[in-house]
N, C-alpha and C. Protein backbone atom coordinates (compact mmCIF):
# COMPACT_ATOMS: atom_id res chain seq x y z
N UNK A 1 0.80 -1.20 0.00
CA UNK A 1 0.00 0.00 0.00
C UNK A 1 0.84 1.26 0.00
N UNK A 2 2.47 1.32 -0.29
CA UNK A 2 2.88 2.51 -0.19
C UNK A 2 3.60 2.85 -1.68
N UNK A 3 3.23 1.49 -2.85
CA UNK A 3 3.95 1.89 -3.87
C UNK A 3 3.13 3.28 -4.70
N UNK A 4 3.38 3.38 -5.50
CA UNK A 4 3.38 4.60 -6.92
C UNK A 4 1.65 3.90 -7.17
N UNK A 5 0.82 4.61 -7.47
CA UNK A 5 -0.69 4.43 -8.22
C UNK A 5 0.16 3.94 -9.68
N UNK A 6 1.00 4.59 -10.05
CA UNK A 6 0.97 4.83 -11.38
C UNK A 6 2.31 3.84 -12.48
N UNK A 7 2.31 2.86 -11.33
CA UNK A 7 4.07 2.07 -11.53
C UNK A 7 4.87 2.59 -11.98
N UNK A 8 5.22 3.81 -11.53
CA UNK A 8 6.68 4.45 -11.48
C UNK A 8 7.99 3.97 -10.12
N UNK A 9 8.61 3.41 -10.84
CA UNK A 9 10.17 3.40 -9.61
C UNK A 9 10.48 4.56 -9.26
N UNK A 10 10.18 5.64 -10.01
CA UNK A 10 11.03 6.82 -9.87
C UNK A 10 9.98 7.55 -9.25
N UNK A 11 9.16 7.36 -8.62
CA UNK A 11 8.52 8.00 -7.73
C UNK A 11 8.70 8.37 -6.58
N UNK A 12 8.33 9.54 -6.24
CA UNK A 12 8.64 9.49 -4.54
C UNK A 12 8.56 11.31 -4.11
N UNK A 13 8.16 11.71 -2.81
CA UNK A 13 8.11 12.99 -2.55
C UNK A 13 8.34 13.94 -3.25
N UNK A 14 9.66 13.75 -3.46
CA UNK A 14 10.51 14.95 -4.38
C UNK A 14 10.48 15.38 -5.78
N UNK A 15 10.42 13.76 -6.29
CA UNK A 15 10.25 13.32 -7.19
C UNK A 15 8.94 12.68 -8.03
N UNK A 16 7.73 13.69 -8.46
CA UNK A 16 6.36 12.41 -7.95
C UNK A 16 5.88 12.56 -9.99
N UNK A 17 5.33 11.54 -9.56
CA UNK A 17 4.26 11.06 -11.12
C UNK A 17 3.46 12.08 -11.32
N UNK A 18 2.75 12.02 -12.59
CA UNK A 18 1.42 13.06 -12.65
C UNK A 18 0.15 12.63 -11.75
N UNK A 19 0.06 11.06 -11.11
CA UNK A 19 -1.05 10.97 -9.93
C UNK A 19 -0.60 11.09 -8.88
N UNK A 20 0.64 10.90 -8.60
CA UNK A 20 0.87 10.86 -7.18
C UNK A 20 -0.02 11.66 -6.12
N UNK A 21 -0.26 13.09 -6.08
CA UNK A 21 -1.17 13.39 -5.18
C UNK A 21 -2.67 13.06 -4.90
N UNK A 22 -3.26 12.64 -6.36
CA UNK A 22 -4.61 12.09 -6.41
C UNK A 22 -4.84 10.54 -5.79
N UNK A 23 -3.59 9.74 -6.13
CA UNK A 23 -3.76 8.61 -5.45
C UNK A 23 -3.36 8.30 -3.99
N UNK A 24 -2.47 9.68 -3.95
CA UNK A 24 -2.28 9.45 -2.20
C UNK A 24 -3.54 9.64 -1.50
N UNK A 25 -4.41 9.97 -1.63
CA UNK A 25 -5.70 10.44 -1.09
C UNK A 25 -6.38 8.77 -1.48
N UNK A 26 -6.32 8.54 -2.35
CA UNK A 26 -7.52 7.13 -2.53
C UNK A 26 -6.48 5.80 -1.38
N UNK A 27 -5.06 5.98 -2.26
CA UNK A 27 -4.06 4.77 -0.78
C UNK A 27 -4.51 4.77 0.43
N UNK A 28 -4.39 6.34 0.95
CA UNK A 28 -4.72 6.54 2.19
C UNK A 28 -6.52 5.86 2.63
N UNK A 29 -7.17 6.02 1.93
CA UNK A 29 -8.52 5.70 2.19
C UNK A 29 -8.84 4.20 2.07
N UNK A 30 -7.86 3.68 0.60
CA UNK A 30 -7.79 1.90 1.34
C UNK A 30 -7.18 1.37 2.41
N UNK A 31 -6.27 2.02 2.44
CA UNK A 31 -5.62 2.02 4.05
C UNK A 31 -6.47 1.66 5.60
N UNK A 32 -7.37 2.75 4.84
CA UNK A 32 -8.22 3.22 6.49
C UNK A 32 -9.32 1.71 6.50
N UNK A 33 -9.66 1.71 5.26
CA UNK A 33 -10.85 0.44 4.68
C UNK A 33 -10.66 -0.84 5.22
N UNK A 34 -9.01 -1.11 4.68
CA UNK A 34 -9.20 -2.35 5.42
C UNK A 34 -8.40 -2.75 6.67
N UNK A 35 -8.28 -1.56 7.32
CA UNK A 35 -7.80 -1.30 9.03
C UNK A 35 -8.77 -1.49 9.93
N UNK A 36 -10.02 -0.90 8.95
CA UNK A 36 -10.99 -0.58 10.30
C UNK A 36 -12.05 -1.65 9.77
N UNK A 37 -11.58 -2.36 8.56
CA UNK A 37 -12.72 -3.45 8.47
C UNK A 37 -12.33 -4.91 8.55
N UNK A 38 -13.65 -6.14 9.11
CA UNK A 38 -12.37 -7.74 8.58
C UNK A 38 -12.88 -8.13 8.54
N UNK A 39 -13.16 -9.53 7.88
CA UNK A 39 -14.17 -10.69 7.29
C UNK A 39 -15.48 -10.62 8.04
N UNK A 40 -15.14 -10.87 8.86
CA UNK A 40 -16.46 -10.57 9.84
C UNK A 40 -17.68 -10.01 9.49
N UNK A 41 -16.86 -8.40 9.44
CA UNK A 41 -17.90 -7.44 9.56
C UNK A 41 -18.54 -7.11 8.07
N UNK A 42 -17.64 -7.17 7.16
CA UNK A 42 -17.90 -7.25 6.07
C UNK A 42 -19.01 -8.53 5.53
N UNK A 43 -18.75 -9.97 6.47
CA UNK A 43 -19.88 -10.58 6.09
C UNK A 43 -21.30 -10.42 6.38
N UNK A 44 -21.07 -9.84 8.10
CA UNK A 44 -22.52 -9.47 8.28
C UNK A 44 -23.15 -8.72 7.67
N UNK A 45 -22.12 -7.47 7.40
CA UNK A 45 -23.09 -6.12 6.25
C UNK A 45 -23.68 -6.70 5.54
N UNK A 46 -22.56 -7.95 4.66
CA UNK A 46 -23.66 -8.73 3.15
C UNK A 46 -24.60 -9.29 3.54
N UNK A 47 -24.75 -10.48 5.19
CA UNK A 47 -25.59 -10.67 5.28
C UNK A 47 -26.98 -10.35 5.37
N UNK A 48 -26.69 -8.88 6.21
CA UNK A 48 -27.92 -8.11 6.30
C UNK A 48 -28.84 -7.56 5.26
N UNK A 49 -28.12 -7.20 3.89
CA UNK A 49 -27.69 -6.32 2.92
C UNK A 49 -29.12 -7.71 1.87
N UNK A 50 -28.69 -8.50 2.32
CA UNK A 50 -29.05 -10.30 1.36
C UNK A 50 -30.63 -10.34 2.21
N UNK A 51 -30.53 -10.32 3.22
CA UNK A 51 -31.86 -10.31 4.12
C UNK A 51 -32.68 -9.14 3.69
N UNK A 52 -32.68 -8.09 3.63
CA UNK A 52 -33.30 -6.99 3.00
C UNK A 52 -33.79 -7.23 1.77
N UNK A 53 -32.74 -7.74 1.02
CA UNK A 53 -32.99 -7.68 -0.56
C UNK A 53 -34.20 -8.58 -0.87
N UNK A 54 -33.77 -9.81 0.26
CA UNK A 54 -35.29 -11.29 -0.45
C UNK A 54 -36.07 -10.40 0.41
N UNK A 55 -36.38 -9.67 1.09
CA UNK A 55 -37.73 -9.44 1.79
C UNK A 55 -38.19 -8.15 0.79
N UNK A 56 -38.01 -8.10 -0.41
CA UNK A 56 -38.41 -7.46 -1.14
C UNK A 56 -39.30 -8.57 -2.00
């Protein structure tokens, strides 16, 4: 999660790609995604998500 969006080697602070700042913002947010999420919880959401849907 800390390489280049854009597969550049030559990436880096000083040195950055034409995404580098746009994808530091999305890295950072998968980051947070799957820190604060884990199989678990993610199954119950679907489960719930599946229960809703047939009671339609």
């Amino acid at each position: 999660m800390t390489d280049c969006g854009f597969s550049s080697n030559n990436c880096n602070e000083d040195n950055t790609c034409p995404l580098h700042e746009k994808y530091a913002t999305i890295r950072e947010a998968i980051l947070k995604l799957v820190l604060s999420e884990t199989i678990r919880s993610l199954a119950k959401k679907n489960a719930q998500n599946f229960m809703i849907q047939s009671a339609f």
